[in-house]
Protein backbone atom coordinates (compact mmCIF):
# COMPACT_ATOMS: atom_id res chain seq x y z
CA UNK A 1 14.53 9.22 -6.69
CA UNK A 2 12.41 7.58 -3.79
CA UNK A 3 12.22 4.17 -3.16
CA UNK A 4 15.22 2.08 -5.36
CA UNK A 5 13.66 -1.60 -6.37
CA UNK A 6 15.83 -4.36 -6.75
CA UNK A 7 14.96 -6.81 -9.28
CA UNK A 8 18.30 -8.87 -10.36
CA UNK A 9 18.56 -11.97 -8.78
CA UNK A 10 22.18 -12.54 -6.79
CA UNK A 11 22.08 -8.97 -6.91
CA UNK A 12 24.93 -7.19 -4.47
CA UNK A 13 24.16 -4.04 -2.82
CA UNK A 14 27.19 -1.99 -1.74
CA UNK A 15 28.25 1.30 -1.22
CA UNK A 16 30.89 3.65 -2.31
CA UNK A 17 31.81 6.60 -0.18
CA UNK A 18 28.16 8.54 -0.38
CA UNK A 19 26.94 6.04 -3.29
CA UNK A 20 24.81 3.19 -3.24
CA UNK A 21 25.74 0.69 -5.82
CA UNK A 22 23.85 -2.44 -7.36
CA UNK A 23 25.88 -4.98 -9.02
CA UNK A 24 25.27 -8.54 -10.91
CA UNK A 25 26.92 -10.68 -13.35
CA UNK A 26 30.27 -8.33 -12.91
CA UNK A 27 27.81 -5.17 -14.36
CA UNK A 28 27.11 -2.47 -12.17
CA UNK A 29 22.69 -2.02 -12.56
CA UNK A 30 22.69 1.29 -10.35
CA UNK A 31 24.95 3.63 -8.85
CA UNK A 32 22.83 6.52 -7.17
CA UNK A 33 23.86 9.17 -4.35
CA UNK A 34 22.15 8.34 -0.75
CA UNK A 35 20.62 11.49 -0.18
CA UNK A 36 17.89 10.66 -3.06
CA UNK A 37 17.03 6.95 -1.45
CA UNK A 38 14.40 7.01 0.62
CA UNK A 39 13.34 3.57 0.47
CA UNK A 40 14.95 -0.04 -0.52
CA UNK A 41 12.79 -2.93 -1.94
CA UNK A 42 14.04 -6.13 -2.94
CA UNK A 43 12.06 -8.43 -4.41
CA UNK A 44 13.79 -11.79 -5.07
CA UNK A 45 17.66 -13.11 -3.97
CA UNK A 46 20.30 -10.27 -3.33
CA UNK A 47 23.20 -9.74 -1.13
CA UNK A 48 23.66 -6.59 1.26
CA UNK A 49 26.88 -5.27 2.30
CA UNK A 50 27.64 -4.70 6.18
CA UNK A 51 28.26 -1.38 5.29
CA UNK A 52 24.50 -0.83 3.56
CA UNK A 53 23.23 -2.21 6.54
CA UNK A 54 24.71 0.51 8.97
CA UNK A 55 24.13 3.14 6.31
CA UNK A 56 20.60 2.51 5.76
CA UNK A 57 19.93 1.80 9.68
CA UNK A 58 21.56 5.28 10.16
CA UNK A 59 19.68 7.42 7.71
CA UNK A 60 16.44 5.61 9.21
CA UNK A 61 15.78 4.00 5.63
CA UNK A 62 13.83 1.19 5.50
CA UNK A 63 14.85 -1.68 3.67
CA UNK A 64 12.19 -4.86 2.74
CA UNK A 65 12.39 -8.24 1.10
CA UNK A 66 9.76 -9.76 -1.23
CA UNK A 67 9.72 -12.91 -3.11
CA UNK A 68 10.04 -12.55 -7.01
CA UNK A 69 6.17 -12.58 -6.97
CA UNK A 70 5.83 -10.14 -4.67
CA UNK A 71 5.39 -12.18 -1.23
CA UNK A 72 6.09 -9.97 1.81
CA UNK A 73 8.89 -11.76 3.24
CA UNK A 74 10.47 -9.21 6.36
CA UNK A 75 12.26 -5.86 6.47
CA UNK A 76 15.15 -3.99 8.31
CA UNK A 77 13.98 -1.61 10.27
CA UNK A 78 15.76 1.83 11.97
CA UNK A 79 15.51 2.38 15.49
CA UNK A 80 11.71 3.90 16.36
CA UNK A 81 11.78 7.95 16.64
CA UNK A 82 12.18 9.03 20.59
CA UNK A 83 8.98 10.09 20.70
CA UNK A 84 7.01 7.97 23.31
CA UNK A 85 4.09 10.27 23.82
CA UNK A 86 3.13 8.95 20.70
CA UNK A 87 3.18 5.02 21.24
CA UNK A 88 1.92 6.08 24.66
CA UNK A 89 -0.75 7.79 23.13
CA UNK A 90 -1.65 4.90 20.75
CA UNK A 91 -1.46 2.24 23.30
CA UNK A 92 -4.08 3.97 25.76
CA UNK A 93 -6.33 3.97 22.92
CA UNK A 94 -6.30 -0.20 22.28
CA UNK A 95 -9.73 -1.30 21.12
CA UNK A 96 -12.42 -1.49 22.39
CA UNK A 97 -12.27 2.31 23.78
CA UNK A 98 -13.80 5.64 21.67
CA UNK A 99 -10.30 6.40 20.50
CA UNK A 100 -10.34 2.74 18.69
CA UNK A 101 -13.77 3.10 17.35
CA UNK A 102 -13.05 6.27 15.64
CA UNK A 103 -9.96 5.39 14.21
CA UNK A 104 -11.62 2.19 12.74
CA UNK A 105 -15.03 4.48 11.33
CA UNK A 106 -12.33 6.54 9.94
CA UNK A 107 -10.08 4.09 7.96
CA UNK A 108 -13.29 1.78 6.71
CA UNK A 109 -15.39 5.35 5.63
CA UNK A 110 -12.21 6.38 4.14
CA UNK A 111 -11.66 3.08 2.06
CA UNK A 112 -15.62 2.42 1.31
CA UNK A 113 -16.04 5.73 0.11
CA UNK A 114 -12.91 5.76 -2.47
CA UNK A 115 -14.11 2.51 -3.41
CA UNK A 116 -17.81 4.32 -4.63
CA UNK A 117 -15.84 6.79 -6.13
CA UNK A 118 -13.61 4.62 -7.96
CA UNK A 119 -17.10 2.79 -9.42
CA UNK A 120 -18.46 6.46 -10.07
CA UNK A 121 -15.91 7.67 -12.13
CA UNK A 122 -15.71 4.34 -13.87
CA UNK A 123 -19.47 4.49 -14.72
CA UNK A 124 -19.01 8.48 -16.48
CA UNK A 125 -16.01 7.12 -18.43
CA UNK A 126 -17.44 4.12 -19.90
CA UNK A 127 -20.59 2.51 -20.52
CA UNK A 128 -20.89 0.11 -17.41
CA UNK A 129 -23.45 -0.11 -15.31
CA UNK A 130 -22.31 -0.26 -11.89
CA UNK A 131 -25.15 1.35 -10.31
CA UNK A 132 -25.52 -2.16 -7.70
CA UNK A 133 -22.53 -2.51 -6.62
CA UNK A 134 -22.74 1.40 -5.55
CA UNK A 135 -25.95 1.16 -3.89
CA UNK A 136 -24.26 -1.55 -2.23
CA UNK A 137 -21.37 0.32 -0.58
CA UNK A 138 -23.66 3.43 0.06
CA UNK A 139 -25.52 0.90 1.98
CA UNK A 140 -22.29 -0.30 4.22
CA UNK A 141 -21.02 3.65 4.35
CA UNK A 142 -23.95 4.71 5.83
CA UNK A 143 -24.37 3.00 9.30
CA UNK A 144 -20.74 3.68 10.07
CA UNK A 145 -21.02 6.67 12.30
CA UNK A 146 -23.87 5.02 14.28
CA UNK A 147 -22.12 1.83 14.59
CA UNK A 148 -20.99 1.04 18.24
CA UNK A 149 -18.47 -2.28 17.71
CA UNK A 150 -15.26 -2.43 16.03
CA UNK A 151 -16.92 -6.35 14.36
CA UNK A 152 -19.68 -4.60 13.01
CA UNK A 153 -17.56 -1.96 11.08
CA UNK A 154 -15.06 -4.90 10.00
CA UNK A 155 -18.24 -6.53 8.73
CA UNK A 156 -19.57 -3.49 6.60
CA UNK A 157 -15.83 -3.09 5.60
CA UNK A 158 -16.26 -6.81 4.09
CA UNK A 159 -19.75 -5.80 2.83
CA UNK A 160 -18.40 -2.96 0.91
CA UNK A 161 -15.37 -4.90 -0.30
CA UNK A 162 -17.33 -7.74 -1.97
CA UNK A 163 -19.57 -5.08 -3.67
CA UNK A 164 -16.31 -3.19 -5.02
CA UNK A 165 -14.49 -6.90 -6.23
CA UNK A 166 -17.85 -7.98 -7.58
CA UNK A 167 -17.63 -5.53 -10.02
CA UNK A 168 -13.80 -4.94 -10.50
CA UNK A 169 -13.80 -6.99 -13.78
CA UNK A 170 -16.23 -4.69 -15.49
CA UNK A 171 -13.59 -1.68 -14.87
CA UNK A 172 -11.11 -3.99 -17.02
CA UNK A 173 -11.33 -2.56 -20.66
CA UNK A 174 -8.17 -4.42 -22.10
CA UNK A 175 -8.41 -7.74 -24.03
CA UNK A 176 -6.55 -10.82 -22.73
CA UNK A 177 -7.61 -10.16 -18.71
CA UNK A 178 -10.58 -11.26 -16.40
CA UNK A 179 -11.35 -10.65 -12.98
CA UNK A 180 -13.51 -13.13 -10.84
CA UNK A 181 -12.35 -13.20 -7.30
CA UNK A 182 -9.83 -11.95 -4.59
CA UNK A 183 -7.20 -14.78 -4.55
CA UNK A 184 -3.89 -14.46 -3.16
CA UNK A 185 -1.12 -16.97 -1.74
CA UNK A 186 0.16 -17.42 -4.52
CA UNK A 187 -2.28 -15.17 -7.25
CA UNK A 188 -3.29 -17.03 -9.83
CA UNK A 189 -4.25 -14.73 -12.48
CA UNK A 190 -2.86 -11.54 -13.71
CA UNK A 191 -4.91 -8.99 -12.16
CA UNK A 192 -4.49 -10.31 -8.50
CA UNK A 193 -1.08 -11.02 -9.58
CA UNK A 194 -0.39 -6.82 -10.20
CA UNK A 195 -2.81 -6.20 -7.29
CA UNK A 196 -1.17 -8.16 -4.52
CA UNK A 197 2.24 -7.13 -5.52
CA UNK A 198 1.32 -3.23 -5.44
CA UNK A 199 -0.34 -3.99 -1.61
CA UNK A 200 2.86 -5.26 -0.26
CA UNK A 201 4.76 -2.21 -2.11
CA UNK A 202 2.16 -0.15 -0.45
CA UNK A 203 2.75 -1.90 2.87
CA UNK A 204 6.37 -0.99 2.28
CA UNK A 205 5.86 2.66 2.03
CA UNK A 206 2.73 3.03 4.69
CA UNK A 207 4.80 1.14 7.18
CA UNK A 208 7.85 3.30 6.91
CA UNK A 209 5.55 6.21 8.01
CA UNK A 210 3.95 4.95 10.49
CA UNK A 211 7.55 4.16 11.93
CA UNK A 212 8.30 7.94 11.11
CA UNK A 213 6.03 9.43 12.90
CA UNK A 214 6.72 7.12 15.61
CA UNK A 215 3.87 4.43 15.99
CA UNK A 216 4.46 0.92 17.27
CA UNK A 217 3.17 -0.66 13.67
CA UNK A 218 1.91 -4.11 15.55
CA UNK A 219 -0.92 -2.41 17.38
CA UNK A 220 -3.42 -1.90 15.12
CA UNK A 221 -7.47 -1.33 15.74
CA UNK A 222 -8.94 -2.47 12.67
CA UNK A 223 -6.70 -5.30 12.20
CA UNK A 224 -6.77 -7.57 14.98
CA UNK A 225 -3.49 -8.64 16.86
CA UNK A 226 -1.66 -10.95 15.44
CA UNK A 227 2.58 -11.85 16.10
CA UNK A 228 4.37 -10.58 13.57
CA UNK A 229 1.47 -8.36 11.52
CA UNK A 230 2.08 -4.94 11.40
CA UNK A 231 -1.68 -3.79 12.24
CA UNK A 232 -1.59 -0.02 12.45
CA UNK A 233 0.25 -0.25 8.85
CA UNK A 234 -2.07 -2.40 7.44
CA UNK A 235 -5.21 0.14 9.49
CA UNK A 236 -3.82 2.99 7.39
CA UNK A 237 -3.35 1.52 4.05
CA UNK A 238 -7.01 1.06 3.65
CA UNK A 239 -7.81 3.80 2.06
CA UNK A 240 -4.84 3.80 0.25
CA UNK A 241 -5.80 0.96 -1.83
CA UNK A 242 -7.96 2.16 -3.96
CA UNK A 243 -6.67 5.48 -5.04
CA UNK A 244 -3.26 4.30 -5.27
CA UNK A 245 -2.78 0.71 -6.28
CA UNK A 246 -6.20 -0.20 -7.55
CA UNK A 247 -5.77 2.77 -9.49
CA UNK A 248 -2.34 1.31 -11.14
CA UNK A 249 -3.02 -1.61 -12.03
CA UNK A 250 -6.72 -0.63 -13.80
CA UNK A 251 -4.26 2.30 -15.89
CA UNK A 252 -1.71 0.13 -16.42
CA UNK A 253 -4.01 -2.38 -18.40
CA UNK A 254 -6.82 -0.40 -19.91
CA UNK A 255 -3.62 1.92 -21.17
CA UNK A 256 -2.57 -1.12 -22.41
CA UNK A 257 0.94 -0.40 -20.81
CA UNK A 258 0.67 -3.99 -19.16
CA UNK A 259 -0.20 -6.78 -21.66
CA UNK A 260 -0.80 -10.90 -21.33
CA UNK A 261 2.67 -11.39 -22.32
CA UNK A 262 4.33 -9.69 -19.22
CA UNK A 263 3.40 -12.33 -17.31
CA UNK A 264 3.72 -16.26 -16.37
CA UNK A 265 2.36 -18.86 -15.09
CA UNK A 266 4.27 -21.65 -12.65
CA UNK A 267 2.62 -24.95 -14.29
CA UNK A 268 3.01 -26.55 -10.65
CA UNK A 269 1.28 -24.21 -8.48
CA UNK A 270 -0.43 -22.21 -11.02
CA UNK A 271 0.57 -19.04 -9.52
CA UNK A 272 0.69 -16.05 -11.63
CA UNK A 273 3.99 -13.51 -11.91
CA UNK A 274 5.21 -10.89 -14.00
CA UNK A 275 7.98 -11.47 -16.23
CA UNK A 276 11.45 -9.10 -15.18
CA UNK A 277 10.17 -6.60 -18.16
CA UNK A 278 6.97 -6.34 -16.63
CA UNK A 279 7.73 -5.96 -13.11
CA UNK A 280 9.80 -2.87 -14.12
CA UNK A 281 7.29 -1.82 -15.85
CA UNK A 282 4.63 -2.34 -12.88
CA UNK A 283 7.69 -0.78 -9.98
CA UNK A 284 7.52 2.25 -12.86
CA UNK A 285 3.85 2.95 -13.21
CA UNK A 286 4.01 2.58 -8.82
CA UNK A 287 6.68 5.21 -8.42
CA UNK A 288 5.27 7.45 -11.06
CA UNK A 289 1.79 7.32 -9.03
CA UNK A 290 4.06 7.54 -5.56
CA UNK A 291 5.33 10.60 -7.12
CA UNK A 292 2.29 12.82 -8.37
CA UNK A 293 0.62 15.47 -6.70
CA UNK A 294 -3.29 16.20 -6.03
CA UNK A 295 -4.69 18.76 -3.76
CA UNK A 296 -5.06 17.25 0.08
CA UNK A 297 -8.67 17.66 1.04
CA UNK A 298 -7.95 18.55 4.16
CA UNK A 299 -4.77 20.72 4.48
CA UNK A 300 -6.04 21.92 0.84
CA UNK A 301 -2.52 21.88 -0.22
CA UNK A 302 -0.76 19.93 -2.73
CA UNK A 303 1.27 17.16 -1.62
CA UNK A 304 2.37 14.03 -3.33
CA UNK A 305 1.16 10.34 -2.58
CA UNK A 306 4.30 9.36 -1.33
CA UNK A 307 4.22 12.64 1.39
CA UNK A 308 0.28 11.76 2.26
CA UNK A 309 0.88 8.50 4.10
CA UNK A 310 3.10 10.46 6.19
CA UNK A 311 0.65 13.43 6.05
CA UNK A 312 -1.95 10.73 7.38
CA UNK A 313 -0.13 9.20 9.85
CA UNK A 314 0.53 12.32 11.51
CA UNK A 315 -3.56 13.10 11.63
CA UNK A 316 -4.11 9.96 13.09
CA UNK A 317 -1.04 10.99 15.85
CA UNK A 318 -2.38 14.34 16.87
CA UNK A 319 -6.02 12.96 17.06
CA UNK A 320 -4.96 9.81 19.16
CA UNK A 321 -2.77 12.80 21.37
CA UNK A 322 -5.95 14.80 21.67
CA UNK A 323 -4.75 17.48 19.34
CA UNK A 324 -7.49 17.17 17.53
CA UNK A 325 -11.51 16.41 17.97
CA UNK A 326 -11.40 13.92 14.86
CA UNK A 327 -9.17 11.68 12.44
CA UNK A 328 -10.04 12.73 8.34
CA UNK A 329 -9.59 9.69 6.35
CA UNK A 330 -8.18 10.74 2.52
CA UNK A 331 -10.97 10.31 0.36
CA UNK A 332 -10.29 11.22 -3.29
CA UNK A 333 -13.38 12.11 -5.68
């Protein structure tokens, strides 16, 4: 089953004997065994039973909170793994040493170069010319190797980034949407709406690996310090973005699976949402991606997306324990 999203408001999460149930207005929603959960999202009000709690903190599942919109609000974390020689490993490694450099060429190559390939394959499939905005990351992938300081690579991680967002909207092929900027806190138009919702379910799932394999998530190297941001996480979900949620939420409306009407708009604020039909629609298309397989380039066998941030995580552990002589960033053609 994977992750279970939780989507009622006033929700209450129990458990019976091996079960974990989900019930609301005096109607049980779900009612699925504990062995198939491996994650537990809420996004909005619910109430958790003690006996969830110490269930979930046993079986090392991690279980976050989201606003209805999608905010990252917390999560309940298990206990780290025993495995020190990790964090040790990780913590030698704090920037500005080689280790840190590496890492940080790795995750913004990895991320630039899945954002060229997602404005490649959009340029064979349609008739857009997006030849600019290519040159333009080519431009910030290239100097990365020879680049000595972890603020230069941020900067041609930025450079890339506005190249890829300048030309998101001509990837959008379904009526009714428009993309102009990046705007978050709160999103105030569909397509940042579906994108900043799928990057805190990402963060979710990336951050529950990272804690697998037995990280300390708030020491990051791309990410600077800050209290309370899980760095590393957010380091590894770079490259993530593109070929996971970027890729959802451009199928889900040029399939024209999402449409205008699954979402609204808070007159106050003017922050964007999706309506309860179209958030299970959106947590459907992201489990369905979580869930298929492709080819890993570099263990060149198939895996799912929800196995490769754990498959990733564990590269980046036995580079940063010297296992290795380098940490491959997934880049998907």
């Amino acid at each position: 089953m994977g992750t279970l999203y939780i989507t009622q408001d006033d929700s209450f999460i129990g458990k019976t004997d091996e079960r974990l149930t989900v019930r609301a207005n005096k109607q049980t929603l779900l009612d699925v065994p504990l062995i198939k959960v491996e994650g537990v999202v809420v996004l909005g009000r619910a109430t958790v039973s003690p006996a969830v709690v110490i269930e979930l903190l046993e079986r090392k599942i991690a279980l976050s909170f989201l606003t209805a919109t999608g905010r990252y609000l917390g999560r309940l974390e298990p206990e780290l793994t025993k495995n020190i020689f990790v964090r040790s490993a990780q913590w030698k490694a704090i920037a500005p040493s080689e280790a840190a450099l590496h890492l940080v060429r790795g995750f913004v190559r990895g991320k630039l170069k899945n954002y060229r390939n997602a404005l490649l394959r959009g340029q064979r499939e349609f008739p857009v010319q997006l030849q600019t905005a290519i040159t333009q990351i080519e431009q910030a992938i290239a100097p990365i190797d020879t680049t000595g300081a972890i603020d230069s690579l941020r900067g041609l991680e930025g450079s890339g980034s506005a190249a890829y967002f300048g030309s998101f909207n001509a990837l959008i092929r379904a009526e009714g949407f428009q993309f102009t900027t990046r705007n978050r806190r709160p999103p105030t138009d569909p397509v940042n709406a579906l994108l900043s919702l799928g990057y805190a379910l990402l963060r979710h799932d990336v951050q529950s690996a990272v804690n697998l394999v037995g990280f300390d998530p708030y020491l990051g190297y791309l990410h600077t310090e800050r209290y309370g941001r899980p760095s590393l996480a957010l380091d590894l979900m770079e490259e993530f973005r593109p070929i996971v949620v970027d890729a959802i939420v451009l199928g889900g409306l040029n399939r024209r699976v999402l449409s205008p009407q699954h979402f609204v708009t808070e007159p106050l604020s003017g922050a964007v949402s999706l309506t309860p039909e179209g958030l299970r629609t959106f947590l459907r298309l992201y489990e369905q991606k979580k869930q298929s397989k492709f080819k890993h380039p570099v263990l060149q066998t198939q895996c799912t997306y929800q196995e490769a941030f754990e498959i990733q995580a564990r590269l980046m552990a036995k580079y940063l324990m010297g296992e290795t002589d380098k940490y491959p960033p997934l880049v998907l053609k």
